[in-house]
PDB file of N, CA and C in Angstrom:
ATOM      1  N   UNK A   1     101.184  51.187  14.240  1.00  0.00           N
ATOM      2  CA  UNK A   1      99.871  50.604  14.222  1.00  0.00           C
ATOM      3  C   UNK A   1      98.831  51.602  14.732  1.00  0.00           C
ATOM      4  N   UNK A   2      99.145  52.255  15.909  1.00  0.00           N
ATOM      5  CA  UNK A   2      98.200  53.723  16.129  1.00  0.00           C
ATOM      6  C   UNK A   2      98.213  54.632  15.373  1.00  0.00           C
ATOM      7  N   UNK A   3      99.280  55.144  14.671  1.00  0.00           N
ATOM      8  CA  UNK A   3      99.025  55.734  13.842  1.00  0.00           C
ATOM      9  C   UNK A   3      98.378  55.453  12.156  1.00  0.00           C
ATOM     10  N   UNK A   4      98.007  53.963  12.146  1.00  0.00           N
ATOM     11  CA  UNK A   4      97.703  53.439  10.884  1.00  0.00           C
ATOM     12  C   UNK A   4      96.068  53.071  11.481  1.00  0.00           C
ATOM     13  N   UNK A   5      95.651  53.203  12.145  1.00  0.00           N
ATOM     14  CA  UNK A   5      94.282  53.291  13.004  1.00  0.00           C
ATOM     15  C   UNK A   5      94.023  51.809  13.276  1.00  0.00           C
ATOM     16  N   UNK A   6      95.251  50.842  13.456  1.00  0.00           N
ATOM     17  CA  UNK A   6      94.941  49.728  13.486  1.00  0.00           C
ATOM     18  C   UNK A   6      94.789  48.936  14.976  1.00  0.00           C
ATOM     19  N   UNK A   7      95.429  49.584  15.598  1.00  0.00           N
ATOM     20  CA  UNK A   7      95.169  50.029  17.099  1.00  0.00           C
ATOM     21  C   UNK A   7      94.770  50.782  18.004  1.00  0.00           C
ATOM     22  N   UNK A   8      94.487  50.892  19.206  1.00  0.00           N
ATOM     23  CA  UNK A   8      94.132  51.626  19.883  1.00  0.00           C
ATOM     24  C   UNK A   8      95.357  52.020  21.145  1.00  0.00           C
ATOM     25  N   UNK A   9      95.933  53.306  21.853  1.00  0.00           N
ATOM     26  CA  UNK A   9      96.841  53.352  22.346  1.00  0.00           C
ATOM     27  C   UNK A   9      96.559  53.264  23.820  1.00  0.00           C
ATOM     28  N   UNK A  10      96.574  51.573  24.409  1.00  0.00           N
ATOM     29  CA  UNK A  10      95.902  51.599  25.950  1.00  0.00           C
ATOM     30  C   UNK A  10      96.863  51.692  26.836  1.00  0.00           C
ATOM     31  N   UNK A  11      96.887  51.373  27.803  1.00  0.00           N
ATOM     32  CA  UNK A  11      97.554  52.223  29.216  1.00  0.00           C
ATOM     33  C   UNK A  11      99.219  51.269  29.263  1.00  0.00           C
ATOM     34  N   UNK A  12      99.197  50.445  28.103  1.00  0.00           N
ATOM     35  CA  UNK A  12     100.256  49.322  28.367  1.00  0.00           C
ATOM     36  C   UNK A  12     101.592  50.207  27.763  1.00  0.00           C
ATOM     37  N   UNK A  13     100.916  50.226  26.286  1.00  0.00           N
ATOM     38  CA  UNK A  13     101.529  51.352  25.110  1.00  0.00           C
ATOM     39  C   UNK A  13     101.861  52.782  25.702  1.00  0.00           C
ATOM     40  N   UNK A  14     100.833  53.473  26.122  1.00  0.00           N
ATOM     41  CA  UNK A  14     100.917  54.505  26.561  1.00  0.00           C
ATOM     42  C   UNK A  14     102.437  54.428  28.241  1.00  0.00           C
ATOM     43  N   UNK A  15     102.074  53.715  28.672  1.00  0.00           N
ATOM     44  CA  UNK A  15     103.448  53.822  29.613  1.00  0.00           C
ATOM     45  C   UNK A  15     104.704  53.386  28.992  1.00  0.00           C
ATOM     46  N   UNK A  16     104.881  52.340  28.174  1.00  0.00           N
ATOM     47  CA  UNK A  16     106.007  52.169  27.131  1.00  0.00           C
ATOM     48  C   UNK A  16     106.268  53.612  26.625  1.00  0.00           C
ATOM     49  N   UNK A  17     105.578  54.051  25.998  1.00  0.00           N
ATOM     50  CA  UNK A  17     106.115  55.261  25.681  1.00  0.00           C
ATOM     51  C   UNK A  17     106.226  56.118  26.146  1.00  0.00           C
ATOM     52  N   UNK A  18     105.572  56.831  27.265  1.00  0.00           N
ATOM     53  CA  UNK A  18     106.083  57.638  28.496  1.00  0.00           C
ATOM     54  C   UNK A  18     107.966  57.381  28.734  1.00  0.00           C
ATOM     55  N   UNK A  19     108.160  55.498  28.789  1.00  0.00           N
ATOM     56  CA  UNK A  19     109.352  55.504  29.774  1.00  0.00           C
ATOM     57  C   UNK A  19     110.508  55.636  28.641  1.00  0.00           C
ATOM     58  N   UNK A  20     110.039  55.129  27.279  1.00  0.00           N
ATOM     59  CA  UNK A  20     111.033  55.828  26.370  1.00  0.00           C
ATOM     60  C   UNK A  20     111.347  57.143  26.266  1.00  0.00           C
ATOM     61  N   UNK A  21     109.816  58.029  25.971  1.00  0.00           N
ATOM     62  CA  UNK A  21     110.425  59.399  26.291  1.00  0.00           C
ATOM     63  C   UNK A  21     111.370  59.816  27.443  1.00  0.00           C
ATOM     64  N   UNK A  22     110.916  59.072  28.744  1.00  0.00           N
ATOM     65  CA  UNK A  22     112.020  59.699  29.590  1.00  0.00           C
ATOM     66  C   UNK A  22     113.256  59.313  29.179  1.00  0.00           C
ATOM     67  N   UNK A  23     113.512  57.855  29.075  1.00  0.00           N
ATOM     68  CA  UNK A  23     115.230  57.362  28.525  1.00  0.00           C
ATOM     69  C   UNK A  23     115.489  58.259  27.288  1.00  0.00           C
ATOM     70  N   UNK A  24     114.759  58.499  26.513  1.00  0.00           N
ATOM     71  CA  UNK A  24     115.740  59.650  25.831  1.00  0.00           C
ATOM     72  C   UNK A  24     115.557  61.097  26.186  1.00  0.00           C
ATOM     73  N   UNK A  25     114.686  61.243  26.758  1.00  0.00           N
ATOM     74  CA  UNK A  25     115.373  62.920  27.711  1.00  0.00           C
ATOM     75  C   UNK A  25     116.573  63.348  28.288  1.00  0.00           C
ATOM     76  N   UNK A  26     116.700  61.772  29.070  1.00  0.00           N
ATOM     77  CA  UNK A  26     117.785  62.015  29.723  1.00  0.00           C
ATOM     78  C   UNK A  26     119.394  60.964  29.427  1.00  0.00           C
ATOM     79  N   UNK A  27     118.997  60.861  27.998  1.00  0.00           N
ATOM     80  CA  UNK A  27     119.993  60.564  27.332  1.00  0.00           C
ATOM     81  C   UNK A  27     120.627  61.630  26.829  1.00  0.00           C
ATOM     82  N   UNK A  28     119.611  62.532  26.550  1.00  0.00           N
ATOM     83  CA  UNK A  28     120.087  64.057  25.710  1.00  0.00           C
ATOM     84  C   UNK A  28     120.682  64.540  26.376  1.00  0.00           C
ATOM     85  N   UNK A  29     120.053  64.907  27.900  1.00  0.00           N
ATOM     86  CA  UNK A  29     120.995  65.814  28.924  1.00  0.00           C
ATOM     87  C   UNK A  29     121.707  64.693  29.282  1.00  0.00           C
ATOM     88  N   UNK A  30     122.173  63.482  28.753  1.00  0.00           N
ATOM     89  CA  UNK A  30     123.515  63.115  29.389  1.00  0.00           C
ATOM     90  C   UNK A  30     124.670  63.500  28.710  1.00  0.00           C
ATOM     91  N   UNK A  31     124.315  63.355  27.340  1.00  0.00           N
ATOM     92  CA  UNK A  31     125.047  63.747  25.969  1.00  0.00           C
ATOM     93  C   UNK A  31     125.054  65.459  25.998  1.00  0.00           C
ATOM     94  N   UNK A  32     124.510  66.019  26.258  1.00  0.00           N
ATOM     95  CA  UNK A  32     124.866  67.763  26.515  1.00  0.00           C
ATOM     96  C   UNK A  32     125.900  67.667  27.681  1.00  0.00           C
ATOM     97  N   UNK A  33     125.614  66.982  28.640  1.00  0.00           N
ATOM     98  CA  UNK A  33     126.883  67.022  29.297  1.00  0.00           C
ATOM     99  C   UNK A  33     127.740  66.681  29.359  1.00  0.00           C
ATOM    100  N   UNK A  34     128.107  65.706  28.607  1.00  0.00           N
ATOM    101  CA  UNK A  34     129.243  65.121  27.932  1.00  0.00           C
ATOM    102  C   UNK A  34     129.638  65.870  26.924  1.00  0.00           C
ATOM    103  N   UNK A  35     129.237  66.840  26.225  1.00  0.00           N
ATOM    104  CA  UNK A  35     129.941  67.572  25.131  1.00  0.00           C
ATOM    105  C   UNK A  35     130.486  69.224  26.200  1.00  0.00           C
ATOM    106  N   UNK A  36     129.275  69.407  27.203  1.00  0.00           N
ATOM    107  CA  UNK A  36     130.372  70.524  28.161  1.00  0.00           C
ATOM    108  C   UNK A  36     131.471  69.797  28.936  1.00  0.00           C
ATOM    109  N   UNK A  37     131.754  68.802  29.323  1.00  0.00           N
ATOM    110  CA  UNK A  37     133.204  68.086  29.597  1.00  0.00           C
ATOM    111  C   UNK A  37     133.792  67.718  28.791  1.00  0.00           C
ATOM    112  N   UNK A  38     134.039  67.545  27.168  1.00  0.00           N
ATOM    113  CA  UNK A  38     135.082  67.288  26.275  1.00  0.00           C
ATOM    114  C   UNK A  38     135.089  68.385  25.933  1.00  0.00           C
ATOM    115  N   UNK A  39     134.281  69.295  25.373  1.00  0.00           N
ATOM    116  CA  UNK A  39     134.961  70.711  25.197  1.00  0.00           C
ATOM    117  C   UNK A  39     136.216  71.264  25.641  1.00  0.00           C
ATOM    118  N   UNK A  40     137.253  70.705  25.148  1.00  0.00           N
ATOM    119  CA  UNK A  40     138.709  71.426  25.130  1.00  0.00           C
ATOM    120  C   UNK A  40     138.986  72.800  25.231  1.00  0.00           C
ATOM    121  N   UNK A  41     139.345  73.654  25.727  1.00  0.00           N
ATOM    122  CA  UNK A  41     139.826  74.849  25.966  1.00  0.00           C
ATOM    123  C   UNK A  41     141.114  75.028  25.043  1.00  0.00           C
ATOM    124  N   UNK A  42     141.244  74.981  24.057  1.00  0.00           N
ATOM    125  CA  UNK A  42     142.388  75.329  22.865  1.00  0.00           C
ATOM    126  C   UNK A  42     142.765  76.723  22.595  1.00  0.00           C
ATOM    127  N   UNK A  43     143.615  77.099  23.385  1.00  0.00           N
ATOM    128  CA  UNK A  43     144.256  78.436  23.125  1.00  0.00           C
ATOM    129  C   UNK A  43     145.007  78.464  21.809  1.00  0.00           C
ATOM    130  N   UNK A  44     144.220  79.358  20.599  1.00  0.00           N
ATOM    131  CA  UNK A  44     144.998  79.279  19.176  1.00  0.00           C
ATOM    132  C   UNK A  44     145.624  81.104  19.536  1.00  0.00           C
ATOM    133  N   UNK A  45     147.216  81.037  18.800  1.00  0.00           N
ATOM    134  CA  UNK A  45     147.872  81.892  19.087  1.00  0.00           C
ATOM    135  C   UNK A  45     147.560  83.008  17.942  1.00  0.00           C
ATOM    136  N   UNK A  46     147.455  84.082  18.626  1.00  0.00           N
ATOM    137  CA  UNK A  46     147.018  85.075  17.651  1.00  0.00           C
ATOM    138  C   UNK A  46     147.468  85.348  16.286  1.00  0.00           C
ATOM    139  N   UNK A  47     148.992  85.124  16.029  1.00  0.00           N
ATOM    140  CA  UNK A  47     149.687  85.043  15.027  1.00  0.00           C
ATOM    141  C   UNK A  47     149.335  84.288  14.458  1.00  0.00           C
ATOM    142  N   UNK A  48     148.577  82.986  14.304  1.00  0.00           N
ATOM    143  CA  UNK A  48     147.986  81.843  14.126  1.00  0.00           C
ATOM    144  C   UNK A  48     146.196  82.699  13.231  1.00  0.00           C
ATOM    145  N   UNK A  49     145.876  83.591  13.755  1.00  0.00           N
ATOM    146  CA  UNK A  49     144.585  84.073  13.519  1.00  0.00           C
ATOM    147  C   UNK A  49     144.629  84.824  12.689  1.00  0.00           C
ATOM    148  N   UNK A  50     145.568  85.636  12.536  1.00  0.00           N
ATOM    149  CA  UNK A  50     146.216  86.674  11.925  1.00  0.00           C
ATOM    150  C   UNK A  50     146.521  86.140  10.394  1.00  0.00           C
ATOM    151  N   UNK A  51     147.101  84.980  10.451  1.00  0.00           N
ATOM    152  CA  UNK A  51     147.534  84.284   9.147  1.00  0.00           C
ATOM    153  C   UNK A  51     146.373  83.927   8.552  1.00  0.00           C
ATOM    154  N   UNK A  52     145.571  83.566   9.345  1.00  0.00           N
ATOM    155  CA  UNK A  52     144.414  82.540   8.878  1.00  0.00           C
ATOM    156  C   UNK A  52     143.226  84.217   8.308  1.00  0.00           C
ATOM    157  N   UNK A  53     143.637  84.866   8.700  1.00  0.00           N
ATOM    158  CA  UNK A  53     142.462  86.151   8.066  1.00  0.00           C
ATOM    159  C   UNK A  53     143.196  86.379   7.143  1.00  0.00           C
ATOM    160  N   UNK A  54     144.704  86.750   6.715  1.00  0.00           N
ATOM    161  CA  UNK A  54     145.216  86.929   5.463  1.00  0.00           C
ATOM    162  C   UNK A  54     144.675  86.077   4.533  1.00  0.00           C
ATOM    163  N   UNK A  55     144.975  84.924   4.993  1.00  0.00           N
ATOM    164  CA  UNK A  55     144.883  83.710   3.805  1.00  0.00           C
ATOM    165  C   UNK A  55     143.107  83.805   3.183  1.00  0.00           C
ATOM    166  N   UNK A  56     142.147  84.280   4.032  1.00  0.00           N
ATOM    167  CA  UNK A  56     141.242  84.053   3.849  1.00  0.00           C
ATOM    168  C   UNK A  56     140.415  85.315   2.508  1.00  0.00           C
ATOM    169  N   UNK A  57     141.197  86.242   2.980  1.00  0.00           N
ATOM    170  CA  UNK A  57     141.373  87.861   2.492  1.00  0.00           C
ATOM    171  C   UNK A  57     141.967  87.166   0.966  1.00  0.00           C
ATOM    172  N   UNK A  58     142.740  86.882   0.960  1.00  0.00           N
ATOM    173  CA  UNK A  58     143.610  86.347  -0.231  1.00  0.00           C
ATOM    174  C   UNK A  58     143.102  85.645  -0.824  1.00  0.00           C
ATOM    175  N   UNK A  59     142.452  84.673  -0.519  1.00  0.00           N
ATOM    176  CA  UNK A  59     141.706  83.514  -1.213  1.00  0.00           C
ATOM    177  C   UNK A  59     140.066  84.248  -1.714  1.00  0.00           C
ATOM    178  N   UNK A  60     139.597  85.388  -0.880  1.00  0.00           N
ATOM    179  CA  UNK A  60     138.409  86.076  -1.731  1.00  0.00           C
ATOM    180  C   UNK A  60     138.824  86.996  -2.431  1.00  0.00           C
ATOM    181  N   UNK A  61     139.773  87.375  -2.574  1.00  0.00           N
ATOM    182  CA  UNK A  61     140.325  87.826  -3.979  1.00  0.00           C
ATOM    183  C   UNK A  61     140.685  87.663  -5.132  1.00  0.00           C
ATOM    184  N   UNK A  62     140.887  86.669  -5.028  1.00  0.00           N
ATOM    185  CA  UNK A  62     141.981  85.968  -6.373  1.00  0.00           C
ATOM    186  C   UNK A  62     141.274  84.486  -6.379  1.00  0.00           C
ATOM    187  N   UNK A  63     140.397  83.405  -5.870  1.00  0.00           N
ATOM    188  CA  UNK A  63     139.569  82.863  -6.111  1.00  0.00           C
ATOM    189  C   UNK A  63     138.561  83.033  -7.188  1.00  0.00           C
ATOM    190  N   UNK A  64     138.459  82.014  -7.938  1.00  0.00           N
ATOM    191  CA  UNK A  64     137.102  81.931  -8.862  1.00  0.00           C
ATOM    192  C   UNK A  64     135.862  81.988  -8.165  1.00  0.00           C
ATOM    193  N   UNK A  65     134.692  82.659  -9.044  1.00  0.00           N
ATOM    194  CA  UNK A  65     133.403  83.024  -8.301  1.00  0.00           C
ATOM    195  C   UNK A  65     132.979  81.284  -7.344  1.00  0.00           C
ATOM    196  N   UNK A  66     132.819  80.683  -8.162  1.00  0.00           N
ATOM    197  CA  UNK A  66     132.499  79.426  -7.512  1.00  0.00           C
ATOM    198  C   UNK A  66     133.183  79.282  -6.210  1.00  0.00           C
ATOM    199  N   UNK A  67     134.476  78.832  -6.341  1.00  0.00           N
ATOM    200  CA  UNK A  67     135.075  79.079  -5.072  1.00  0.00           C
ATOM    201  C   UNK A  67     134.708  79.950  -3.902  1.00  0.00           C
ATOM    202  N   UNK A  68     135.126  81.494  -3.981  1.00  0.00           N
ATOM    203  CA  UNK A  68     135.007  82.143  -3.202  1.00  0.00           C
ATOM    204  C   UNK A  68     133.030  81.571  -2.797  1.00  0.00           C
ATOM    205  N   UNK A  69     132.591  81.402  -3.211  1.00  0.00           N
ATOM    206  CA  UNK A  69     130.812  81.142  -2.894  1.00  0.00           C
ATOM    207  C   UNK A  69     130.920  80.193  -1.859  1.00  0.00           C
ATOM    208  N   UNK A  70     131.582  79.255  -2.142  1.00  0.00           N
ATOM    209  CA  UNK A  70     131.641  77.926  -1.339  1.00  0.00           C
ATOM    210  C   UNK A  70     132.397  77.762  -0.215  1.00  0.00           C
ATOM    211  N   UNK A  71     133.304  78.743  -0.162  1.00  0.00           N
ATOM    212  CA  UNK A  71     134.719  79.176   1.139  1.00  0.00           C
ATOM    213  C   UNK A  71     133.768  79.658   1.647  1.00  0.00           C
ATOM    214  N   UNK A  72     132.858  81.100   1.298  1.00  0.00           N
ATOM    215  CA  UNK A  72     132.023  81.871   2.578  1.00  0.00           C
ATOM    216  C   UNK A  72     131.217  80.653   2.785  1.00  0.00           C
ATOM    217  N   UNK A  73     129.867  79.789   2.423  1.00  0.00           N
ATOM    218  CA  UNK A  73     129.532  79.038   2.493  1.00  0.00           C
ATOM    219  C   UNK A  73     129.899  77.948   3.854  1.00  0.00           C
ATOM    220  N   UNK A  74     131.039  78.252   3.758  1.00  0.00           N
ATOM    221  CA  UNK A  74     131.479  76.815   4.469  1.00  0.00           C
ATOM    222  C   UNK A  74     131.606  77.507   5.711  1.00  0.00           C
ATOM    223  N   UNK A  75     131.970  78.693   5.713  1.00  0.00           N
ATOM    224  CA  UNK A  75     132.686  79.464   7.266  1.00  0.00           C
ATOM    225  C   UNK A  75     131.168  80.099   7.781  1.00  0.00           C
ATOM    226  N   UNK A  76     130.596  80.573   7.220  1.00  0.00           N
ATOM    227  CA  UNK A  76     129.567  81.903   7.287  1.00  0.00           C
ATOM    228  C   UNK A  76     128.014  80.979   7.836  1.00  0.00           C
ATOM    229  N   UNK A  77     127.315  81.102   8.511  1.00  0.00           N
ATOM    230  CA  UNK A  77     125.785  80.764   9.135  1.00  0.00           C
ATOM    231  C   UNK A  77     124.927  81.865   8.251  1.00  0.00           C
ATOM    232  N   UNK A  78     125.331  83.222   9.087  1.00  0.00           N
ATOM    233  CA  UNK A  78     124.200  83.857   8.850  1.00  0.00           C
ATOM    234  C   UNK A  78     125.087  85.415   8.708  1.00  0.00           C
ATOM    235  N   UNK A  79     124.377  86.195   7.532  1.00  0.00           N
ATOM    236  CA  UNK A  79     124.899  87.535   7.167  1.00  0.00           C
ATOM    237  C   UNK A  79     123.689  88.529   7.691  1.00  0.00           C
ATOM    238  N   UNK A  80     123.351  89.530   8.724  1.00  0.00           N
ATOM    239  CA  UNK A  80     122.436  90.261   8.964  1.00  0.00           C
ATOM    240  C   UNK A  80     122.765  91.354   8.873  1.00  0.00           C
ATOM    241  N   UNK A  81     121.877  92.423   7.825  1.00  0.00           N
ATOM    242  CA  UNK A  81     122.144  94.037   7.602  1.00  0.00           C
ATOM    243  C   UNK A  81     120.953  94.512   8.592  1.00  0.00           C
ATOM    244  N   UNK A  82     121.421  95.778   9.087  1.00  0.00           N
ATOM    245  CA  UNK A  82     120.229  96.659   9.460  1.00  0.00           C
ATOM    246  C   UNK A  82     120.822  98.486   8.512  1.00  0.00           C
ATOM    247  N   UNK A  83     120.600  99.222   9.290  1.00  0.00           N
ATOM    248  CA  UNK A  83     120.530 100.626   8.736  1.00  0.00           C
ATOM    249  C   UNK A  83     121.407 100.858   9.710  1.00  0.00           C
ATOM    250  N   UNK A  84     122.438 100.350  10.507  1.00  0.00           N
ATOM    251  CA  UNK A  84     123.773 101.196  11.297  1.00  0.00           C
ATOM    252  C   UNK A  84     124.967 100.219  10.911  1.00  0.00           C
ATOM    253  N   UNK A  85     124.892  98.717  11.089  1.00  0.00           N
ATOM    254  CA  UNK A  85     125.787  97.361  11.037  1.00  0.00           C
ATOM    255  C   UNK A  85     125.594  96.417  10.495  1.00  0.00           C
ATOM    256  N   UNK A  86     126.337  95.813   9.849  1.00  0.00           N
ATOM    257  CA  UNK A  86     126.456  94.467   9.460  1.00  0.00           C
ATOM    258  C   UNK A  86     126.442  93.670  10.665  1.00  0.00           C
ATOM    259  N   UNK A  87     126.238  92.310  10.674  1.00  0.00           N
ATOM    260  CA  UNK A  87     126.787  91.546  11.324  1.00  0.00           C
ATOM    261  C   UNK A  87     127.220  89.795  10.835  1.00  0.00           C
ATOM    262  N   UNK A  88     128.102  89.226  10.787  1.00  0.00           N
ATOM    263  CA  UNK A  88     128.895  88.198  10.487  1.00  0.00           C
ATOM    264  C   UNK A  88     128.674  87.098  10.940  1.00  0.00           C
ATOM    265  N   UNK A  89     127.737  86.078  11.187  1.00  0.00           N
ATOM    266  CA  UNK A  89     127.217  85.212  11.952  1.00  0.00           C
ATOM    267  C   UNK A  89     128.306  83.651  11.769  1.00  0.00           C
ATOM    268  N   UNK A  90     128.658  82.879  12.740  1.00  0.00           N
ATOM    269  CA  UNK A  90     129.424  81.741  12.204  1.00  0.00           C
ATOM    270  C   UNK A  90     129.323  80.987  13.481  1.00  0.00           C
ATOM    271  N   UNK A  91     129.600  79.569  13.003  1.00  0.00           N
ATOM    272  CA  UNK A  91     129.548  78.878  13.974  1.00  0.00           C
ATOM    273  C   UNK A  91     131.236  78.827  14.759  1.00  0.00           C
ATOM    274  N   UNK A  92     131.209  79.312  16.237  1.00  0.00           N
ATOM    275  CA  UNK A  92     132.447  79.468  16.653  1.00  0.00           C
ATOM    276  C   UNK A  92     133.784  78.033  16.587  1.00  0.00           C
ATOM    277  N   UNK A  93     133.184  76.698  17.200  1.00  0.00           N
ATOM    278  CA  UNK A  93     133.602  75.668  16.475  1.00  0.00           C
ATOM    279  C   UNK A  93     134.138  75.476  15.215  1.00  0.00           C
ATOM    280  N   UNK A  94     133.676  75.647  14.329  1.00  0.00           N
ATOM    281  CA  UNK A  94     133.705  75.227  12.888  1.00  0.00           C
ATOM    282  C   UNK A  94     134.797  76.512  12.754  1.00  0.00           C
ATOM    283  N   UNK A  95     134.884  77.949  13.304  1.00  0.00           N
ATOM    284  CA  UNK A  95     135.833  78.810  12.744  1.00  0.00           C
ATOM    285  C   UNK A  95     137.088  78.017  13.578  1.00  0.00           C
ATOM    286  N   UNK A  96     137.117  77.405  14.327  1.00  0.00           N
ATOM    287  CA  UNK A  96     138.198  77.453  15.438  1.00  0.00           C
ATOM    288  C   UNK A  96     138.743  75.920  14.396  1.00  0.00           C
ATOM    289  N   UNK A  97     138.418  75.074  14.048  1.00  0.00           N
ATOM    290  CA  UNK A  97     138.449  74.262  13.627  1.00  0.00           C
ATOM    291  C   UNK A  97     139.143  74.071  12.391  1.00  0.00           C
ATOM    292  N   UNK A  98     138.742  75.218  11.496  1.00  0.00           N
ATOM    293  CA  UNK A  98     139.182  76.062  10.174  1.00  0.00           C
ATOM    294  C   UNK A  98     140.636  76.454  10.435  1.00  0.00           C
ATOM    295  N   UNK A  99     140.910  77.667  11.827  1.00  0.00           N
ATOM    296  CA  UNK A  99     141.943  77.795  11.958  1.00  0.00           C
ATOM    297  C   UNK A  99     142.812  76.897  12.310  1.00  0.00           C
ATOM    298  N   UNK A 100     142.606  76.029  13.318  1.00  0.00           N
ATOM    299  CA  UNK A 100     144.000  75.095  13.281  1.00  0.00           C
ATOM    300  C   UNK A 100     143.895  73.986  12.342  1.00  0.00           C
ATOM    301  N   UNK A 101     142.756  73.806  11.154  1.00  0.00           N
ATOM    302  CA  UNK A 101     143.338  73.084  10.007  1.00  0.00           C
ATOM    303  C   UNK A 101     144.587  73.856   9.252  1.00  0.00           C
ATOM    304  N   UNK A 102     144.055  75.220   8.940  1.00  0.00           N
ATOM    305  CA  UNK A 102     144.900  76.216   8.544  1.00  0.00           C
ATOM    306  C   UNK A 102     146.866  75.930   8.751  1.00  0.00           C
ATOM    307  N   UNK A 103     146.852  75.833   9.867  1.00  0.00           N
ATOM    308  CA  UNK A 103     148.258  75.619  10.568  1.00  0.00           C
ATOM    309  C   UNK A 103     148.702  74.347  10.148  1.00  0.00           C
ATOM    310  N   UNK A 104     147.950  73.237  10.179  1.00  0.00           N
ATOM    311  CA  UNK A 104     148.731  72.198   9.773  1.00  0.00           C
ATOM    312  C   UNK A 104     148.701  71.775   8.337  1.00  0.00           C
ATOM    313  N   UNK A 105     147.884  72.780   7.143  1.00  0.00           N
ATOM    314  CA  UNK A 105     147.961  72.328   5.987  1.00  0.00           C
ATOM    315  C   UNK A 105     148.738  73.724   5.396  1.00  0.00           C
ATOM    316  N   UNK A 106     149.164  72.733   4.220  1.00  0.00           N
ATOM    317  CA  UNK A 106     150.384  74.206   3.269  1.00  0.00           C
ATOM    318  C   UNK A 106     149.325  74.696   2.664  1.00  0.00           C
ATOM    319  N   UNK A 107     148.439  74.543   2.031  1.00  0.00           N
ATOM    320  CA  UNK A 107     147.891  75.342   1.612  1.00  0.00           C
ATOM    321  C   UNK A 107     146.033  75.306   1.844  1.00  0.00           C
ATOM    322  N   UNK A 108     145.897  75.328   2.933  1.00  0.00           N
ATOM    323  CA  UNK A 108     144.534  74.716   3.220  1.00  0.00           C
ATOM    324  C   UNK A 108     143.389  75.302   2.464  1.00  0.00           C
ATOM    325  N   UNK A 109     144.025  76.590   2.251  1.00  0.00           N
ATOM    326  CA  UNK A 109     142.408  76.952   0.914  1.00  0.00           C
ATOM    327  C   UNK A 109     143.122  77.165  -0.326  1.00  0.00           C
ATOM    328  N   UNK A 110     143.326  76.082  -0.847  1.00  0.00           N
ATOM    329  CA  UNK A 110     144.156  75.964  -2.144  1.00  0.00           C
ATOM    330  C   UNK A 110     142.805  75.767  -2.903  1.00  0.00           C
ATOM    331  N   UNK A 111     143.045  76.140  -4.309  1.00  0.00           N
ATOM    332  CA  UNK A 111     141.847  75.413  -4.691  1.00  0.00           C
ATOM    333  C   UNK A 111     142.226  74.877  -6.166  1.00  0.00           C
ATOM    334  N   UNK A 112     141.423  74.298  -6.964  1.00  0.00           N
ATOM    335  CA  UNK A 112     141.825  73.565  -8.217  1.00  0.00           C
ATOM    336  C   UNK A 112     142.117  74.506  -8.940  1.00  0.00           C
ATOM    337  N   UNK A 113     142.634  73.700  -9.663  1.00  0.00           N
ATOM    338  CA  UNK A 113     143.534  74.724 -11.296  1.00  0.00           C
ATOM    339  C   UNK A 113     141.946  75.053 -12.296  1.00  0.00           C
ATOM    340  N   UNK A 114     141.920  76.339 -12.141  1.00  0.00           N
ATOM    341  CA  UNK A 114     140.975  76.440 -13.522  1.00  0.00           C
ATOM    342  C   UNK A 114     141.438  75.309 -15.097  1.00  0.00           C
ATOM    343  N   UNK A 115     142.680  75.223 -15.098  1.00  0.00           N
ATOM    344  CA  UNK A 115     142.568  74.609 -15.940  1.00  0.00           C
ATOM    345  C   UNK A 115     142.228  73.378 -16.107  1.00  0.00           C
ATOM    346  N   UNK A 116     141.759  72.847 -15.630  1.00  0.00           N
ATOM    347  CA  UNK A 116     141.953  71.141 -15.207  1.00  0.00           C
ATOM    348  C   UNK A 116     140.255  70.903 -15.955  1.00  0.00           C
ATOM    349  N   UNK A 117     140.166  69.712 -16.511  1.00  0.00           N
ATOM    350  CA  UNK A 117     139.440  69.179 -17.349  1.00  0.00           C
ATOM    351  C   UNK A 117     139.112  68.119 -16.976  1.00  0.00           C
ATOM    352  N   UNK A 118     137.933  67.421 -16.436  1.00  0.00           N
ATOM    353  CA  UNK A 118     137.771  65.750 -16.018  1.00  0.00           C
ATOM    354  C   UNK A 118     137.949  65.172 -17.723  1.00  0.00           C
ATOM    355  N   UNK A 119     137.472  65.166 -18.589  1.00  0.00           N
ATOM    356  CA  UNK A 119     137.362  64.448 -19.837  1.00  0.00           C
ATOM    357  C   UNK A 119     138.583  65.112 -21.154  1.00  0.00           C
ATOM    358  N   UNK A 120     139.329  65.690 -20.414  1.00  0.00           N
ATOM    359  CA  UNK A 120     140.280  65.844 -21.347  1.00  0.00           C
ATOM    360  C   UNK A 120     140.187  66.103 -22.757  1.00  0.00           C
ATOM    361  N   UNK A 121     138.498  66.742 -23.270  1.00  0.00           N
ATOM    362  CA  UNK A 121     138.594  67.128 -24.555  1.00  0.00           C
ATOM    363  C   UNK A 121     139.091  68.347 -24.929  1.00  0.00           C
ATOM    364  N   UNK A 122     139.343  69.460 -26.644  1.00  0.00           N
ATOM    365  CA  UNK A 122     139.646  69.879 -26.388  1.00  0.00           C
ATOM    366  C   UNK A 122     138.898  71.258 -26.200  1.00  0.00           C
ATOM    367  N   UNK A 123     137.540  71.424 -25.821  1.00  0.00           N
ATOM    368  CA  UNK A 123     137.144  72.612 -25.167  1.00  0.00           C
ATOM    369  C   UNK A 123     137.503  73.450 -24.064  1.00  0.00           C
ATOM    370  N   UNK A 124     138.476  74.754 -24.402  1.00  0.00           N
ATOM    371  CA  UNK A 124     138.594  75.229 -23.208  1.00  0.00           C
ATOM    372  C   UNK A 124     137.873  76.372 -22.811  1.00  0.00           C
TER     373      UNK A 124
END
């Protein structure tokens, strides 16, 4: 309604919304601190990391363009060049996450059969 100019925002409104802003301020920093106490400490075993860079090596090789686009996609944030280094940007979560899917699936970056057809005509 204040913002539709149909009101005016007097001292009643104006403290309502003051005390919401605070309840969600400090809802946020309750919830930030609740995600630094569930944060698990998951030691993944190097041999475990090791596999998971083969497989990944392997799968941008021999992957279709589409694919391989959508694998970096999924792992990768941000790619930055200068004139000495690359650098590889990712969200550390989401890699850690990747790897121990890795471990418990047979083939976790499997991807579809080029051949496969939703409508089964015969254009190949």
């Amino acid at each position: 309604m204040v913002e539709d100019g149909l009101t005016d925002l007097d001292e009643v409104l104006q403290d309502r919304l003051h005390t919401l802003k605070a309840d969600r301020d400090r809802a946020k920093a309750a919830l930030e601190r609740a995600k630094e106490y569930s944060v698990s400490h998951i030691r993944i075993d190097p041999a475990l990391i090791e596999r998971f860079g083969r497989t990944i090596c392997e799968n941008l090789s021999t992957g279709s363009v589409p694919f391989r686009k959508a694998y970096l996609r999924s792992l990768i944030d941000v790619i930055e060049v200068d004139d000495h280094q690359i650098r590889i940007k990712s969200n550390k979560e989401l890699l850690e996450k990747a790897v121990l899917a890795s471990q418990n699936a047979q083939s976790w970056c499997s991807q579809a059969s080029t051949r496969w057809r939703a409508r089964r005509d015969s254009n190949s």
